[in-house]
Structures are given as C-alpha cells and as structure tokens.
C-alpha atoms as a PDB file:
ATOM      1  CA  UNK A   1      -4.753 -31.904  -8.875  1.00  0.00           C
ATOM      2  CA  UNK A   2      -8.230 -31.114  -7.126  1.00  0.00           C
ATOM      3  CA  UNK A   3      -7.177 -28.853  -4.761  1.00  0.00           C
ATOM      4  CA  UNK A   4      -5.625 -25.240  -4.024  1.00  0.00           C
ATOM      5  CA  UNK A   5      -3.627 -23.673  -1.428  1.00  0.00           C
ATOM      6  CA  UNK A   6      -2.115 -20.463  -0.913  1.00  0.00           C
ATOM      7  CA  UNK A   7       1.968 -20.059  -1.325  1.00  0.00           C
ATOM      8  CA  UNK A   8       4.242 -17.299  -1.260  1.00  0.00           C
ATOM      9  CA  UNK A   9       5.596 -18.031  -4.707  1.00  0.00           C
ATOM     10  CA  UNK A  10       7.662 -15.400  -7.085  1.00  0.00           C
ATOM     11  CA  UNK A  11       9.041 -18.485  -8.488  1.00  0.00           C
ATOM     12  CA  UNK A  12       5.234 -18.355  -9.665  1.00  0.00           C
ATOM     13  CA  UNK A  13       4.608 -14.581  -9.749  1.00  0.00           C
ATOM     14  CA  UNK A  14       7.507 -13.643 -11.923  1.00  0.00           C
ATOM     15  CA  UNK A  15       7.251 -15.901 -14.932  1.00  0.00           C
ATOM     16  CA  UNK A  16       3.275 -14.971 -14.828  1.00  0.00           C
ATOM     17  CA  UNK A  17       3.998 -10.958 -14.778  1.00  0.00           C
ATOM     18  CA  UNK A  18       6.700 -12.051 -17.760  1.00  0.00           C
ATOM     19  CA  UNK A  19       4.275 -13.276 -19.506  1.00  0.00           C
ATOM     20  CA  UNK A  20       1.635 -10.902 -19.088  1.00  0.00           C
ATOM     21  CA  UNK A  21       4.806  -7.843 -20.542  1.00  0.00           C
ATOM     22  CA  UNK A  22       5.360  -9.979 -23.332  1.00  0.00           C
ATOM     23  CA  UNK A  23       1.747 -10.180 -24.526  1.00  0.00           C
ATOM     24  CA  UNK A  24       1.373  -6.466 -23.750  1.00  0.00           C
ATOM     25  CA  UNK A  25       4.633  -5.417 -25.783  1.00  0.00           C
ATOM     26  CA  UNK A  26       3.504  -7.698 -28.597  1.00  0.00           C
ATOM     27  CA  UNK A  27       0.556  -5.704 -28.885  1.00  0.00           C
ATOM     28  CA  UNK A  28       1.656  -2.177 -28.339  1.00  0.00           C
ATOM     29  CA  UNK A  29       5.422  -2.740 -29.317  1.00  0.00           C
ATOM     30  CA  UNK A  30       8.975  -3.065 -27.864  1.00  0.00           C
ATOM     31  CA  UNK A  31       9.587   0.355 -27.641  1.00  0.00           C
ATOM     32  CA  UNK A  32      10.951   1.707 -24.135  1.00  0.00           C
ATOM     33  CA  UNK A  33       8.297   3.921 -23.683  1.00  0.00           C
ATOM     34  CA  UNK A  34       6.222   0.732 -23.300  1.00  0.00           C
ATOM     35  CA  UNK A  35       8.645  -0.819 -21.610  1.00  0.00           C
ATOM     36  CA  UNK A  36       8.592   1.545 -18.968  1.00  0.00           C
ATOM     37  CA  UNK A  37       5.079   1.527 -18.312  1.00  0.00           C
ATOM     38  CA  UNK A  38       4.216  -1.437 -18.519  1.00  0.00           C
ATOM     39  CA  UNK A  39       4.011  -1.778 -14.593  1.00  0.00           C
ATOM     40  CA  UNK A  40       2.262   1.123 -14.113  1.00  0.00           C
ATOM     41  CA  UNK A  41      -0.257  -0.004 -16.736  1.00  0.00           C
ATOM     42  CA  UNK A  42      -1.022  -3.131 -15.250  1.00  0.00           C
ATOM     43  CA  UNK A  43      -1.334  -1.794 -12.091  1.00  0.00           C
ATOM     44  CA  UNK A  44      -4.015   0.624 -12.617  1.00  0.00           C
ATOM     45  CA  UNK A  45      -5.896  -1.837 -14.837  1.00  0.00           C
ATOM     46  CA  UNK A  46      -5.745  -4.739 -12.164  1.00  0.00           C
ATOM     47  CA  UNK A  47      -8.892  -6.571 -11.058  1.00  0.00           C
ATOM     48  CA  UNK A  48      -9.027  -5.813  -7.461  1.00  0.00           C
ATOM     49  CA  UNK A  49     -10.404  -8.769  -5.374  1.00  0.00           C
ATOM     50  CA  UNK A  50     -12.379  -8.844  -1.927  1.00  0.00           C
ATOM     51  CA  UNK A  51     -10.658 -10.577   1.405  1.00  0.00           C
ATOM     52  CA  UNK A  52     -13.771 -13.129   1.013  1.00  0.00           C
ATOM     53  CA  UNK A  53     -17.167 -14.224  -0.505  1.00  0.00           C
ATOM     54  CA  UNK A  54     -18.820 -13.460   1.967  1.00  0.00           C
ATOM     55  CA  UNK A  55     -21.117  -9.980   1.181  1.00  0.00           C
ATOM     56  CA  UNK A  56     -20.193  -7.105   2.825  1.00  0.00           C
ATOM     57  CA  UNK A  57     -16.562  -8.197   3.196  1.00  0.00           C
ATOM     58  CA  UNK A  58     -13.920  -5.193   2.613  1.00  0.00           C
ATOM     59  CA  UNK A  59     -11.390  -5.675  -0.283  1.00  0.00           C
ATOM     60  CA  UNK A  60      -8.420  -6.822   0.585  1.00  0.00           C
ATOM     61  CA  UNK A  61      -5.593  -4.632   2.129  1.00  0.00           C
ATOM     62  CA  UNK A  62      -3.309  -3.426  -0.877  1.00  0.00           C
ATOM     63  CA  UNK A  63      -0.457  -4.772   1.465  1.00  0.00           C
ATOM     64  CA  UNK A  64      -1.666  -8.401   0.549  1.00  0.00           C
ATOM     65  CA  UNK A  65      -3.411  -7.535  -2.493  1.00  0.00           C
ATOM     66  CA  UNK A  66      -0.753  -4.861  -4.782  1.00  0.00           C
ATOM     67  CA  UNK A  67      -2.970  -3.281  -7.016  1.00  0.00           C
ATOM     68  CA  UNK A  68      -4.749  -6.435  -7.429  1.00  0.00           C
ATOM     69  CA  UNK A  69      -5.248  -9.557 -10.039  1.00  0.00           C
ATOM     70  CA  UNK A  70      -3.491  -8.253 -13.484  1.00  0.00           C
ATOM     71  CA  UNK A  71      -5.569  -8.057 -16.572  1.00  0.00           C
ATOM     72  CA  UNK A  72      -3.622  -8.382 -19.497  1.00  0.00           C
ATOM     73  CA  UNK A  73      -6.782  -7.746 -21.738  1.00  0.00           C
ATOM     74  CA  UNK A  74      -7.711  -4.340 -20.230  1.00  0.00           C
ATOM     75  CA  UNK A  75      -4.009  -3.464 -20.116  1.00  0.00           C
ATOM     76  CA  UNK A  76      -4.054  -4.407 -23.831  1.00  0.00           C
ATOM     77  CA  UNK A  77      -6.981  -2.586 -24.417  1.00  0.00           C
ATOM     78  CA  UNK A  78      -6.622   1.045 -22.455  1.00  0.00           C
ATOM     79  CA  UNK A  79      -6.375   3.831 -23.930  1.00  0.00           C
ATOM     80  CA  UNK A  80      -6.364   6.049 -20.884  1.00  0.00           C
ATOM     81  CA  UNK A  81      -2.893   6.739 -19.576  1.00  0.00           C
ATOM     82  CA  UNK A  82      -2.584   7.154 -15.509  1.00  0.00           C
ATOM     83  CA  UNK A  83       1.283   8.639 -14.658  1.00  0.00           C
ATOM     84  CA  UNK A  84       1.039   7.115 -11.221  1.00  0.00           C
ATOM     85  CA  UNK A  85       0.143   3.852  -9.966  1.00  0.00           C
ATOM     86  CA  UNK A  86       0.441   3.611  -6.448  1.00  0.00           C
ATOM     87  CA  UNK A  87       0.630   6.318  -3.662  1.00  0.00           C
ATOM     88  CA  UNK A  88       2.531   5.332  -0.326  1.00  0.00           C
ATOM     89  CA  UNK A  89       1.433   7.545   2.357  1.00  0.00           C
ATOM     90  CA  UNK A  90       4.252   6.355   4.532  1.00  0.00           C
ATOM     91  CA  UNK A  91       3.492   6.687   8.925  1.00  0.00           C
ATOM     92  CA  UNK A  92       1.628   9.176  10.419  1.00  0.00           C
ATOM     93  CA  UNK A  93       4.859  10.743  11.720  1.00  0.00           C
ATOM     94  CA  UNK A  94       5.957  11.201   8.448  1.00  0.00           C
ATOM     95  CA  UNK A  95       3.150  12.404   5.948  1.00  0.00           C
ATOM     96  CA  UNK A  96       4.874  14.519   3.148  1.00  0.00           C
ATOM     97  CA  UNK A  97       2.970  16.983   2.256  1.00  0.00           C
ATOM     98  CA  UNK A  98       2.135  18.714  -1.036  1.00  0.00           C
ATOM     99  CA  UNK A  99       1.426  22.152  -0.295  1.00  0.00           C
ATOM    100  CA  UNK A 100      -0.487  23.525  -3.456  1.00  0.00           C
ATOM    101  CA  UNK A 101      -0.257  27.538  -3.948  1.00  0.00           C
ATOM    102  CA  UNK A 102      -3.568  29.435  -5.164  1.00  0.00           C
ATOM    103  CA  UNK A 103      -3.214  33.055  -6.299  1.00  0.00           C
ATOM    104  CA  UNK A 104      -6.266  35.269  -5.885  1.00  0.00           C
ATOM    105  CA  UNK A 105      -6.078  38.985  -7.148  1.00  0.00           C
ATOM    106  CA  UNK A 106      -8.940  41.237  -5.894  1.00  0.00           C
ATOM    107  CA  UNK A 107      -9.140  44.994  -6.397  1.00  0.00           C
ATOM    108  CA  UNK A 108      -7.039  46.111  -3.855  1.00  0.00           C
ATOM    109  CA  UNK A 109      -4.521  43.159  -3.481  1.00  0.00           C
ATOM    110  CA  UNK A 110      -3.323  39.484  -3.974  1.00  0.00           C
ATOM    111  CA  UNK A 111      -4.243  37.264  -1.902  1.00  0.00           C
ATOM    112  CA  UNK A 112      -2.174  34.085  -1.198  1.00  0.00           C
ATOM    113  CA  UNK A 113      -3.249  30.917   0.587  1.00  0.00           C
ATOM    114  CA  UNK A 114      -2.113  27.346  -0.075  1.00  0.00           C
ATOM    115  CA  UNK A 115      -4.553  23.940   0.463  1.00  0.00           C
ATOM    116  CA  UNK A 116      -2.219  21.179   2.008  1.00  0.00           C
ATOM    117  CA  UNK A 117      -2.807  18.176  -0.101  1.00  0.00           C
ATOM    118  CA  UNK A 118      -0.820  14.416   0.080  1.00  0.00           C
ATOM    119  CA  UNK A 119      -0.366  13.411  -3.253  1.00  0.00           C
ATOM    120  CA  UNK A 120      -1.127  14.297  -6.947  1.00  0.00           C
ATOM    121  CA  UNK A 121      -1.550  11.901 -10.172  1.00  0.00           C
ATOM    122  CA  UNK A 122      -2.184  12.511 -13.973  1.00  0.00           C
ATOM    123  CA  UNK A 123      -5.211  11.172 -16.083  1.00  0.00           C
ATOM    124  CA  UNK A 124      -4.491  11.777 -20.190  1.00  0.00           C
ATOM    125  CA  UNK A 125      -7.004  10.328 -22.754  1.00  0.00           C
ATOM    126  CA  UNK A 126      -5.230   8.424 -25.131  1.00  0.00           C
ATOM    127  CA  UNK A 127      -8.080   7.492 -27.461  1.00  0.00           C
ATOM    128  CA  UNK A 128      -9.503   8.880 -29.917  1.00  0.00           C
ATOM    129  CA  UNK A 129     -12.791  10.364 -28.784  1.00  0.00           C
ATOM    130  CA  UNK A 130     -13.661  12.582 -25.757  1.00  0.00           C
ATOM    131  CA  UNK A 131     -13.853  10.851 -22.705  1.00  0.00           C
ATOM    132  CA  UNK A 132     -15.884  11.548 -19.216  1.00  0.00           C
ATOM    133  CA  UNK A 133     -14.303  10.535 -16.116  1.00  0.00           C
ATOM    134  CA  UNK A 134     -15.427  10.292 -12.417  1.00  0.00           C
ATOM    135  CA  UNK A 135     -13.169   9.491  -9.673  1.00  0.00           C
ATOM    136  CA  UNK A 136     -14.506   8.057  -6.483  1.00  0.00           C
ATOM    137  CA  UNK A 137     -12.445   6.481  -2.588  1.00  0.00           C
ATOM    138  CA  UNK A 138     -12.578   3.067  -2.644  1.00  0.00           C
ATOM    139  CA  UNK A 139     -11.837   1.841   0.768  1.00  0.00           C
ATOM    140  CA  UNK A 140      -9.975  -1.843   1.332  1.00  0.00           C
ATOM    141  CA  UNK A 141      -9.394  -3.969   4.802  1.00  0.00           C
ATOM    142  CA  UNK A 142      -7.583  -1.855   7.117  1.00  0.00           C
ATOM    143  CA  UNK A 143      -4.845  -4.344   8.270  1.00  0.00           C
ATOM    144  CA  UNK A 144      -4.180  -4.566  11.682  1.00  0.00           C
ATOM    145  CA  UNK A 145      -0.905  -5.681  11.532  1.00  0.00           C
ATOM    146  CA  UNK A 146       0.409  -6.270  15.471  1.00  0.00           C
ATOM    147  CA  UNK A 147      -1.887  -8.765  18.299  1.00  0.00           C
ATOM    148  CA  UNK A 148      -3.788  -6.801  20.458  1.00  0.00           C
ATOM    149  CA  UNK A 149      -1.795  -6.759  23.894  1.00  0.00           C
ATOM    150  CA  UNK A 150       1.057  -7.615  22.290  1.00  0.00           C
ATOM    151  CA  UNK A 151       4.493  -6.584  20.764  1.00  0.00           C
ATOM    152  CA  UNK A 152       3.919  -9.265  18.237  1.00  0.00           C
ATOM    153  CA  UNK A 153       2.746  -9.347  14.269  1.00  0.00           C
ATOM    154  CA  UNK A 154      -0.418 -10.852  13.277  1.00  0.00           C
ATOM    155  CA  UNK A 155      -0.168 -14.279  12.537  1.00  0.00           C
ATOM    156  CA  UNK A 156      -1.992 -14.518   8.920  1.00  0.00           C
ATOM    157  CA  UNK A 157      -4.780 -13.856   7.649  1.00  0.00           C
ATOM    158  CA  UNK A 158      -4.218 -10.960   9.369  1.00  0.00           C
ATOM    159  CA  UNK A 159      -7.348  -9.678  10.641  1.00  0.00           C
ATOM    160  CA  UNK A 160      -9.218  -6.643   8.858  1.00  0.00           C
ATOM    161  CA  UNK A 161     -10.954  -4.012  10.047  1.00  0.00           C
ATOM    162  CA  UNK A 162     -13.404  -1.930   8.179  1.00  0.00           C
ATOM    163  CA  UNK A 163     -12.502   1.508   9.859  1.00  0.00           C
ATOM    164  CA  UNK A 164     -11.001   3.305   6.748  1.00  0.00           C
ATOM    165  CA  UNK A 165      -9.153   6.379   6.243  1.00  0.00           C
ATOM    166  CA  UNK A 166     -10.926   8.832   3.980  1.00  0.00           C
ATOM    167  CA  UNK A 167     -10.446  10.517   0.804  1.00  0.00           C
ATOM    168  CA  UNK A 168     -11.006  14.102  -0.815  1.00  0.00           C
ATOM    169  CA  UNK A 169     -10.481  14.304  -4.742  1.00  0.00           C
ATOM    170  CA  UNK A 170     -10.250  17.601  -6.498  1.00  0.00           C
ATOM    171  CA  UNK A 171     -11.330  17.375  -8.980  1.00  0.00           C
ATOM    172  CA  UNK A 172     -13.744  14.021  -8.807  1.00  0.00           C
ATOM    173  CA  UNK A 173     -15.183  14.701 -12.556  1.00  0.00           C
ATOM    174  CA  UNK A 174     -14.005  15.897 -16.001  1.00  0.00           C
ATOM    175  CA  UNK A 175     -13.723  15.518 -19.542  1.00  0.00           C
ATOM    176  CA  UNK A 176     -10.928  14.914 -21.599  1.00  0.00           C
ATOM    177  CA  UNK A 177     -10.604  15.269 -25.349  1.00  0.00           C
ATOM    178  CA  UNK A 178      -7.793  13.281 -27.335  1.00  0.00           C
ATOM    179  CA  UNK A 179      -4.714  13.987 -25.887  1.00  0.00           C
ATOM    180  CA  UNK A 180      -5.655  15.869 -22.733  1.00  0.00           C
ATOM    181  CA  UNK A 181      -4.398  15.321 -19.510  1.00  0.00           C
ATOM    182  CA  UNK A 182      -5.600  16.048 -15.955  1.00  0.00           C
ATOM    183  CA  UNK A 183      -3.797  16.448 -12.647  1.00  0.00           C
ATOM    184  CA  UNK A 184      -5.794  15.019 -10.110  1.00  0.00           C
ATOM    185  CA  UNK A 185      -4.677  15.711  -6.249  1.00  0.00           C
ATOM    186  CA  UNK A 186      -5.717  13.972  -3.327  1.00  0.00           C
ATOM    187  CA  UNK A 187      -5.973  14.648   0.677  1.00  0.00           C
ATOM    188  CA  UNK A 188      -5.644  11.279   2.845  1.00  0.00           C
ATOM    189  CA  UNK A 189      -6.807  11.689   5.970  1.00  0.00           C
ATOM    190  CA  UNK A 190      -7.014   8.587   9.101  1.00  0.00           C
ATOM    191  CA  UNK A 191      -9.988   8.084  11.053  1.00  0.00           C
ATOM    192  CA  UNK A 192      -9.754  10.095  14.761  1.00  0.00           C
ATOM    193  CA  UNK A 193     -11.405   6.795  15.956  1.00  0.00           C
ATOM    194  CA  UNK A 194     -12.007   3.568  15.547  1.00  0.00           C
ATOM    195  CA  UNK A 195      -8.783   1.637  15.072  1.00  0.00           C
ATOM    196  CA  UNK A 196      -6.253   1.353  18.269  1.00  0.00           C
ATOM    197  CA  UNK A 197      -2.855   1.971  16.865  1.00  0.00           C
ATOM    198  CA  UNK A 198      -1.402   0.059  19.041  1.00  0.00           C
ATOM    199  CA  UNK A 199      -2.652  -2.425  16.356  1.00  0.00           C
ATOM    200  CA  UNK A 200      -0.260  -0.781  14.108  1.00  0.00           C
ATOM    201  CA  UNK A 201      -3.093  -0.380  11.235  1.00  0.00           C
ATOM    202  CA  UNK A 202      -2.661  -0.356   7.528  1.00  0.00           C
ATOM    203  CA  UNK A 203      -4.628   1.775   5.654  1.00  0.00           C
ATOM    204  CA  UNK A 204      -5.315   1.234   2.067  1.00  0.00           C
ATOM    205  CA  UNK A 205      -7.469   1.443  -1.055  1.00  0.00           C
ATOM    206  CA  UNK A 206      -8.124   2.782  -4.168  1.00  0.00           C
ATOM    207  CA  UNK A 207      -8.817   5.877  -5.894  1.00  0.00           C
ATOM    208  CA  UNK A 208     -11.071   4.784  -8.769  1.00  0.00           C
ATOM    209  CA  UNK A 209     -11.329   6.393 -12.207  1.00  0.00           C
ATOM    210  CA  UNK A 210     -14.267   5.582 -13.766  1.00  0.00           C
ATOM    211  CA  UNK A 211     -14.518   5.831 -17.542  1.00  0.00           C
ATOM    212  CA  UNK A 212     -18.002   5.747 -19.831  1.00  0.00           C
ATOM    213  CA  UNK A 213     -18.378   1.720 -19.677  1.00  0.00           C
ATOM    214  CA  UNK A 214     -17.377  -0.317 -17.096  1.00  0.00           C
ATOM    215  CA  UNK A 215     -14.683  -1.676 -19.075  1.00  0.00           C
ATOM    216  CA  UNK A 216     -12.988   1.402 -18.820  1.00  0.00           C
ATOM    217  CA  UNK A 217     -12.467   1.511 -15.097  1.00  0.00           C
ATOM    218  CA  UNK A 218      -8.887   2.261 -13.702  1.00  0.00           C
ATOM    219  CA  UNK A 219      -7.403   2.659 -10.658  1.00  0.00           C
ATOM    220  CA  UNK A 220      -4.283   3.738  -8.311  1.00  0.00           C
ATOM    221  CA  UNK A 221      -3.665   1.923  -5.209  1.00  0.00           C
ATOM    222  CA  UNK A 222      -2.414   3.810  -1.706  1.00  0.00           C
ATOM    223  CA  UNK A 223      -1.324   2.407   1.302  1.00  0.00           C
ATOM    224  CA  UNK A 224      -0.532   3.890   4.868  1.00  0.00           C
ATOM    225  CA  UNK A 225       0.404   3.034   8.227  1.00  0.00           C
ATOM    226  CA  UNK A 226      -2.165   4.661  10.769  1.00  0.00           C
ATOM    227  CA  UNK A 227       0.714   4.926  13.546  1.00  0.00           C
ATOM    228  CA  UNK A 228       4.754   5.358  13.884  1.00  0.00           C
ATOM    229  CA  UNK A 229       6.944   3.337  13.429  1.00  0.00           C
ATOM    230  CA  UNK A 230       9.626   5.147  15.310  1.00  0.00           C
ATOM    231  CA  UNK A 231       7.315   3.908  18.409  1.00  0.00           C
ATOM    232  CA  UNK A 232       7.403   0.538  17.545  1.00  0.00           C
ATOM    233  CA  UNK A 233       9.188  -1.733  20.556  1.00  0.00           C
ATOM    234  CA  UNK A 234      11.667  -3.752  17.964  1.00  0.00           C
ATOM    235  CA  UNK A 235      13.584  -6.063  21.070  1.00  0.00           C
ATOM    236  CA  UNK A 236      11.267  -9.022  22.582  1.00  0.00           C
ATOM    237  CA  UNK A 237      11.592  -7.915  26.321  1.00  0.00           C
ATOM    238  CA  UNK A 238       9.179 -11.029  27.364  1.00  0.00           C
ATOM    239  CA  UNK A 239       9.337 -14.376  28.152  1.00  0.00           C
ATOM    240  CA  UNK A 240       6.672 -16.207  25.898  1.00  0.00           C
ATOM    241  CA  UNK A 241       9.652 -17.952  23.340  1.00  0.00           C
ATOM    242  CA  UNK A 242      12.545 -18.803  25.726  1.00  0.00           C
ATOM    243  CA  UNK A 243      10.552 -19.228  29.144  1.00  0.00           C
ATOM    244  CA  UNK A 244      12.709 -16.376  30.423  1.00  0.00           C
ATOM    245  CA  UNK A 245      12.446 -13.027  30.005  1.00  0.00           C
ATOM    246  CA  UNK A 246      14.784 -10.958  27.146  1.00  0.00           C
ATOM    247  CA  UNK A 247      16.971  -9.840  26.568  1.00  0.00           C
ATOM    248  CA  UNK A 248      19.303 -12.456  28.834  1.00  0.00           C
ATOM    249  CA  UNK A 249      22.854 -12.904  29.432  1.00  0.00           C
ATOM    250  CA  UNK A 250      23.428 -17.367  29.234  1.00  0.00           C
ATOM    251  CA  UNK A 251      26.048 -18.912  30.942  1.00  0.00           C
ATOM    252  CA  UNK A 252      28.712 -21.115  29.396  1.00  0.00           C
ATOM    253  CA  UNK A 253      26.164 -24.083  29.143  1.00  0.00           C
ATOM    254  CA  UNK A 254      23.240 -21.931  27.617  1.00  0.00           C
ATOM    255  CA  UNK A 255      21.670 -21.343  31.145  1.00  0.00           C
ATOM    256  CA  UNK A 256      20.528 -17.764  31.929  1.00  0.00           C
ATOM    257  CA  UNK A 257      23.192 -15.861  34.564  1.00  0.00           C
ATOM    258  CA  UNK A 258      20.961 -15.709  37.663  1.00  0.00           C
ATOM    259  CA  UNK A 259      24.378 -14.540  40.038  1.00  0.00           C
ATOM    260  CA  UNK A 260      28.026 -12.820  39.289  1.00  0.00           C
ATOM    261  CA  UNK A 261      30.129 -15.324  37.368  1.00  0.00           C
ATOM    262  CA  UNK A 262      33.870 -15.409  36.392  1.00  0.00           C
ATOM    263  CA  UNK A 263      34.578 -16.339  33.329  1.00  0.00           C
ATOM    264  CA  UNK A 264      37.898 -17.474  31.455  1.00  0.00           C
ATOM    265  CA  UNK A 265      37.225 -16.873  28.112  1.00  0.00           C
ATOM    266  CA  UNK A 266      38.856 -20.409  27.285  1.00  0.00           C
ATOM    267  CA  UNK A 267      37.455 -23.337  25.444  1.00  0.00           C
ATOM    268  CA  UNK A 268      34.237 -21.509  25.087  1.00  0.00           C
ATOM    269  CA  UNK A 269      33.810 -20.209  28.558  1.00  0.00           C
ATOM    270  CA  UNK A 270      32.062 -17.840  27.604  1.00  0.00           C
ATOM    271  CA  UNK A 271      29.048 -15.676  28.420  1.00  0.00           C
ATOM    272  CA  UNK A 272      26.343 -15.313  25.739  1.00  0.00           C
ATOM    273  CA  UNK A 273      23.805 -12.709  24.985  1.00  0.00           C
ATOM    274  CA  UNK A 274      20.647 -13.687  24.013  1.00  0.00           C
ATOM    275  CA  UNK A 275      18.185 -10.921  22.459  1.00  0.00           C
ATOM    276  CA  UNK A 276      15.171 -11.561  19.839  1.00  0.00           C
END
C-alpha cells in the first residue's frame, strides 16, 4: 500500500522459507538427502545485507540478520556443498575448543604438539569441473546488546559497533576437483579492546568462500557473545519501573512494607513479593 515497516512476523517468514524448499526440491528432488539440507543450503547461499545505506556501514549482526536474505536461485544453482552452516561460538566462559593433533617424526623422535582451533567445516565440489576457492573473515555489526550503565537490553535497533573479533583460516585457498572435499578449520578470537563487555557484545560474521565468479560465493555465518553470561545480573534491583527499588515485599493493598506487619492470611491479607 505505499509504505513498509518492519514486523516480527513467522506468520510471514515460514510460508516464505516453505516456499523457497518447495522450489528447491522441485528442482533437485524430494529425496531426504535434499530434504535435509535444504537449510543448510540456503543458509550458506543467503544474500547477506548491510545494517544501512549509508557507506561504510557494517553488515548487520547475524543475531538480526541469520545467514541473511535467502536466494532460492543460487541455492538452485550450487553445486558446491558446505557441511556446516553456522558456527555458534557460545560466551567467552565457555569456548569449546577443538584441539587438532599434528604428528612430526624427525630422526631421532616424534614430536607431538596440537594447534587449539574453535571450529571446523567441510567444502566438497559438487560440479563437474575443478574448482578454486578462497576463503576470507567477513566481519558484521558487533551488537551491543545491554545500555551502557545499565542492567537493561538495548532497546532496538540495537546499536552496532564496528570493533570485530578476528579470524584465522587454515587453509584460506585450494582447489577441488569433482567430488573433493576440504576441511576447513577456523580460530575465533575477540578483540583485547575496544568493546566494554559490560555492553554484553555480540560478535558475528561470516567466513566467506569465494568460488571462480561471483556467482559462486558462499558463506557460513558465526556468532558469539564477547562476555559471560553467568555474570549477567538477571533480578532488576532498581527503582526506574515501580518508583521503588526491587525486589520489594507489598503490603495487603499493593503498598511496599516500609515497617514489621502482622498479617492474617485471611481474605487476602496477605503479603506480596514483588521481583522483575
């Protein structure tokens, strides 16, 4: 009707994602394999979108974003296969890590050392000719998700910083022929600097693999939180909703308890406690 707004809307989202698998599974069949990718497909084929026109903007955090706008036409069209989609990196006191064994034999003896990398994916060339790839970090909007000063969330748009974590892919080229796979593994690591977590920042982005032609550009989508959540203050001890501070113990007639008070526990005398 002339206009736009923004909505949260899987009323809208679901039917469009429907429709996107059924045009996908009429091209490359019904079968379950299919099936079962079909999410991962259109996730590393999305059209990732900046947080505004304006140049020099970041992309927009993944936690707004996903993996971005889908494209049913590159979906349709790929013929590289990526076994991952999306890489959560979970708080900074819980990082998992992937510790990744390397075996050198000398002369004398083995030597043994491992390289403590975050997270692995696979790239296999499903077409029919060799294929060159180079992966590259793609930074988005690190989302600062809690008001500065405050115990409270970011009212949206959330404000977006352009302090990014950074990325180390091994390997960041290679060439596949038909059929061939690659296991790519990646280190995530958060700036030292930068972003207060008290802010309770988001990190996110994209690791990008590039194909030959810019139509055959692919990506998977990560997203972090830059502090701990086991830190975060969950009860509202101020007073900036009720007038009073919380958590509060009300009176029979919703008052807060300022002295000792008997209560009977009859016809709702009762004392209440109030906590947000």
């Amino acid at each position: 009707m002339g206009s736009y707004a923004v909505y949260s809307g899987t009323s809208m989202a679901t039917p469009f994602v429907a429709g996107s698998a059924a045009l996908l599974l009429s091209v490359k069949g019904k079968s379950k394999h299919v099936a079962s990718e079909a999410r991962t497909l259109f996730q590393t084929t999305a059209h990732v979108i900046p947080s505004s026109k304006t140049d020099g903007d970041p992309l927009q955090t993944v936690a707004q974003q996903g993996a971005g706008l889908i494209n049913v036409y590159n979906a349709i069209r790929s013929t590289t296969h990526i076994s991952c989609g999306e890489m959560i990196l979970n708080d900074t006191a819980h990082f998992r890590p992937v510790y990744v064994y390397l075996f050198l034999f000398t002369s004398e003896r083995l030597v043994q050392f491992f390289l403590l990398y975050r997270h692995t994916f696979t790239v296999k060339n499903d077409g029919k000719t060799s294929t060159s790839y180079k992966l590259r970090h793609i930074p988005a909007g690190t989302a600062l998700t809690v008001r500065e000063g405050t115990i409270f969330p970011s009212l949206g748009p959330v404000p977006l910083s352009d302090v990014s974590a950074s990325a180390i892919i091994v390997p960041d080229h290679f060439t596949l022929q038909p059929g061939e796979s690659q296991i790519v593994v990646t280190k995530f690591q958060l700036p030292a600097y930068g972003v207060d977590k008290s802010s309770y920042p988001v990190f996110s982005g994209f690791i990008e693999v590039a194909g030959p032609s810019a139509a055959d550009s692919y990506h998977v989508s990560y997203l972090g939180l830059g502090a701990s959540l086991r830190e975060k203050q969950i009860l509202d001890n101020t007073d900036i909703f009720f007038g009073f501070k919380l958590p509060a113990l009300l009176n029979a007639t919703g008052q807060v308890q300022t002295r000792p008070t008997n209560y009977t526990f009859v016809n709702g005398d009762a004392p209440t406690l109030l906590g947000r």
